[in-house]
C-alpha atoms as a PDB file:
ATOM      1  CA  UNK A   1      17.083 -15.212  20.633  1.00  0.00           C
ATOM      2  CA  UNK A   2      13.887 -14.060  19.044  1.00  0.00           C
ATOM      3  CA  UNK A   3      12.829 -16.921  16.164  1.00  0.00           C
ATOM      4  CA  UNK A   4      10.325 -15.450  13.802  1.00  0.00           C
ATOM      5  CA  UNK A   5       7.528 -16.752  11.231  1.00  0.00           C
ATOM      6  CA  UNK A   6       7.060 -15.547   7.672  1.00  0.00           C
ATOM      7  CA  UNK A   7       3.879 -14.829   5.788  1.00  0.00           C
ATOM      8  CA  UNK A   8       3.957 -13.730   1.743  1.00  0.00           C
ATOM      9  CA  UNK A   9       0.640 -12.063   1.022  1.00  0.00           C
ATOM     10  CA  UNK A  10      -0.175 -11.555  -3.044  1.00  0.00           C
ATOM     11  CA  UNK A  11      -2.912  -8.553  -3.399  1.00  0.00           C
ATOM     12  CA  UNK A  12      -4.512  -7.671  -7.011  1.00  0.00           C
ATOM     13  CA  UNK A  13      -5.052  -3.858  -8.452  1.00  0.00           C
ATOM     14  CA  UNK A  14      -9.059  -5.710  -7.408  1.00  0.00           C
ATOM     15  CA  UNK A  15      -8.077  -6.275  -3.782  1.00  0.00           C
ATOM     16  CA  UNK A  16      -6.702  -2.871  -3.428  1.00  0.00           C
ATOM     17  CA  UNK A  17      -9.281  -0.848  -4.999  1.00  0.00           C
ATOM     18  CA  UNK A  18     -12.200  -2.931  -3.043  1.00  0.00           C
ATOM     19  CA  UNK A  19     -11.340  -0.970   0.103  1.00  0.00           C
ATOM     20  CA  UNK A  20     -12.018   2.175  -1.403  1.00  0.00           C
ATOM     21  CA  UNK A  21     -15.172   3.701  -0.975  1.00  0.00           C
ATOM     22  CA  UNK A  22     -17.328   3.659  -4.335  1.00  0.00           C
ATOM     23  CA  UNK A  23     -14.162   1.783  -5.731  1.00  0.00           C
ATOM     24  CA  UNK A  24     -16.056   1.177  -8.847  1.00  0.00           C
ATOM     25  CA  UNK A  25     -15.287   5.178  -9.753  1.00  0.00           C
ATOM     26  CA  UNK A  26     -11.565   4.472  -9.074  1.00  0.00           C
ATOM     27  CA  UNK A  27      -9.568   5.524 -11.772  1.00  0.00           C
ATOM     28  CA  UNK A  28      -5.907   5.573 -12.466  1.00  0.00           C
ATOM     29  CA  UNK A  29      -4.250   8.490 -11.831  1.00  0.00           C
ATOM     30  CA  UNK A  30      -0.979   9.552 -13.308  1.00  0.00           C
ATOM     31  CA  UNK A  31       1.813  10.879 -10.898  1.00  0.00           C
ATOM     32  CA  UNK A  32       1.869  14.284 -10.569  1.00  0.00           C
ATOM     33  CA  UNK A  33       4.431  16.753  -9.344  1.00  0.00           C
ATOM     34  CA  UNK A  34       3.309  19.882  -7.348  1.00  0.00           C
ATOM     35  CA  UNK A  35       5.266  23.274  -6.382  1.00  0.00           C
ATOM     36  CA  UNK A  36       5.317  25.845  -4.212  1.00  0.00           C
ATOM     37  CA  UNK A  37       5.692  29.431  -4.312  1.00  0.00           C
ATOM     38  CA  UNK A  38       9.789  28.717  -2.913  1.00  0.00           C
ATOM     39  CA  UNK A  39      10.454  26.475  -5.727  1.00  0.00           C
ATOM     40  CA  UNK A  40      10.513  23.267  -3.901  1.00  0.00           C
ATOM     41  CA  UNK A  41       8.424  20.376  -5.563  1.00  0.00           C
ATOM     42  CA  UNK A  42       7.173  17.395  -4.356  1.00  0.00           C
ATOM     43  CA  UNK A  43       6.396  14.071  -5.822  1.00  0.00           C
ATOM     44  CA  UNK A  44       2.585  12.919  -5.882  1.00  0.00           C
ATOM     45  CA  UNK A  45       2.016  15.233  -2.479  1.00  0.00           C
ATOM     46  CA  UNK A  46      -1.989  15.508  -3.219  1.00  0.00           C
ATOM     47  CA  UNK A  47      -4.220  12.752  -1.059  1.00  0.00           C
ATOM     48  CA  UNK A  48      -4.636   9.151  -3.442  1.00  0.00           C
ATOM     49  CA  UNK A  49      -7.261   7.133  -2.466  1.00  0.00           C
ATOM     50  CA  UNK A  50      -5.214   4.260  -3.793  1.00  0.00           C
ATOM     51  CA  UNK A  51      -2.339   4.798  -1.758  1.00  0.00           C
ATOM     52  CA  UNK A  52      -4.634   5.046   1.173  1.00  0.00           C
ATOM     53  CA  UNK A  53      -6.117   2.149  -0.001  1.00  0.00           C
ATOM     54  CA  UNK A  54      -2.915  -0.185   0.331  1.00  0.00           C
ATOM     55  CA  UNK A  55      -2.846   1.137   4.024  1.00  0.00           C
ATOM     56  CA  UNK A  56      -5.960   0.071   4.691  1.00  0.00           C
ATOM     57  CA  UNK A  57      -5.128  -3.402   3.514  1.00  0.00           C
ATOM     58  CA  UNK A  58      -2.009  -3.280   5.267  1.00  0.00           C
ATOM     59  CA  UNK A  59      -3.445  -2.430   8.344  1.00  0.00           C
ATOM     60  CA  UNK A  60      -5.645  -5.483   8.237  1.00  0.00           C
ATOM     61  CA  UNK A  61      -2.760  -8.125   8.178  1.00  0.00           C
ATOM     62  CA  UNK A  62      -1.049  -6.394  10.284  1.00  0.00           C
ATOM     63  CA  UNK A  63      -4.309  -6.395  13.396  1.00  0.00           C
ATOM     64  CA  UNK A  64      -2.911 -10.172  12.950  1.00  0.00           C
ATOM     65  CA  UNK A  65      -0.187  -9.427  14.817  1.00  0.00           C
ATOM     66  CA  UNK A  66       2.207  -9.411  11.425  1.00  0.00           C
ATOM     67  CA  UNK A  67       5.008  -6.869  10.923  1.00  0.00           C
ATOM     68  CA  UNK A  68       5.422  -5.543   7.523  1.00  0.00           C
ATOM     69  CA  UNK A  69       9.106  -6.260   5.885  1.00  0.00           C
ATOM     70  CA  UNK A  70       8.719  -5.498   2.856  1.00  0.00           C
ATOM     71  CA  UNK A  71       6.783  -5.030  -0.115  1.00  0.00           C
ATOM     72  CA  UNK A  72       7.287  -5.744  -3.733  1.00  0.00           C
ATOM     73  CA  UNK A  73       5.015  -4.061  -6.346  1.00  0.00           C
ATOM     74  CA  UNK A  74       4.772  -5.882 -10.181  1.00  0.00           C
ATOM     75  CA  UNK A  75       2.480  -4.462 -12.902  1.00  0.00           C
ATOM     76  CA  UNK A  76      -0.692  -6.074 -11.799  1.00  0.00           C
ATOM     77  CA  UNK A  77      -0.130  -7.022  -8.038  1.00  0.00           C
ATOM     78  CA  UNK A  78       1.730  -6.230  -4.688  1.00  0.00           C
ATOM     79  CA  UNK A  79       3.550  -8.616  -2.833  1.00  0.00           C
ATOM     80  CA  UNK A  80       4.059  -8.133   1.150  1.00  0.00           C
ATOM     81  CA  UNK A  81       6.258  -9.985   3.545  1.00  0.00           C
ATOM     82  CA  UNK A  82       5.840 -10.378   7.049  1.00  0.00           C
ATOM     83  CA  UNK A  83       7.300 -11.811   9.851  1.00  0.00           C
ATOM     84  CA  UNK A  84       5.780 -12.792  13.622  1.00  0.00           C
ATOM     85  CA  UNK A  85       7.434 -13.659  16.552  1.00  0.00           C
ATOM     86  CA  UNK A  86       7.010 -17.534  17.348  1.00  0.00           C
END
């Protein structure tokens, strides 16, 4: 039987936009929708740097040998939870 470690990680909007490059540009961006000639749209489809942002700080906790379980965003902050093998 596999027993596991947790980890809760709290990350600001600040943390987040810090890993993107020239992060003091970084604006917010409203959702937007996009269609194509068929009709079909798609939710926020475009490339965000924010979004690839959060990766990025994913990724980091995660070279730690962490798995990502979840995560919980709140209006100023996103809250991951891991778990590790012990």
């Amino acid at each position: 039987m596999t027993h596991w470690r947790y980890r809760i990680t709290t990350h600001t909007v600040a943390d987040i936009r810090k890993q993107v490059p020239g992060s003091e540009q970084v604006e917010d961006v409203p959702p937007t929708i996009f269609c194509d000639d068929q009709g079909a749209c798609y939710f926020d489809a475009a490339p965000n740097r924010l979004t690839d942002a959060i990766v990025s700080l994913l990724d980091q906790v995660g070279e730690e040998g962490w798995e990502l379980v979840q995560i919980a965003f709140r209006p100023h902050e996103m809250v991951a939870f891991w778990k590790q093998p012990v």
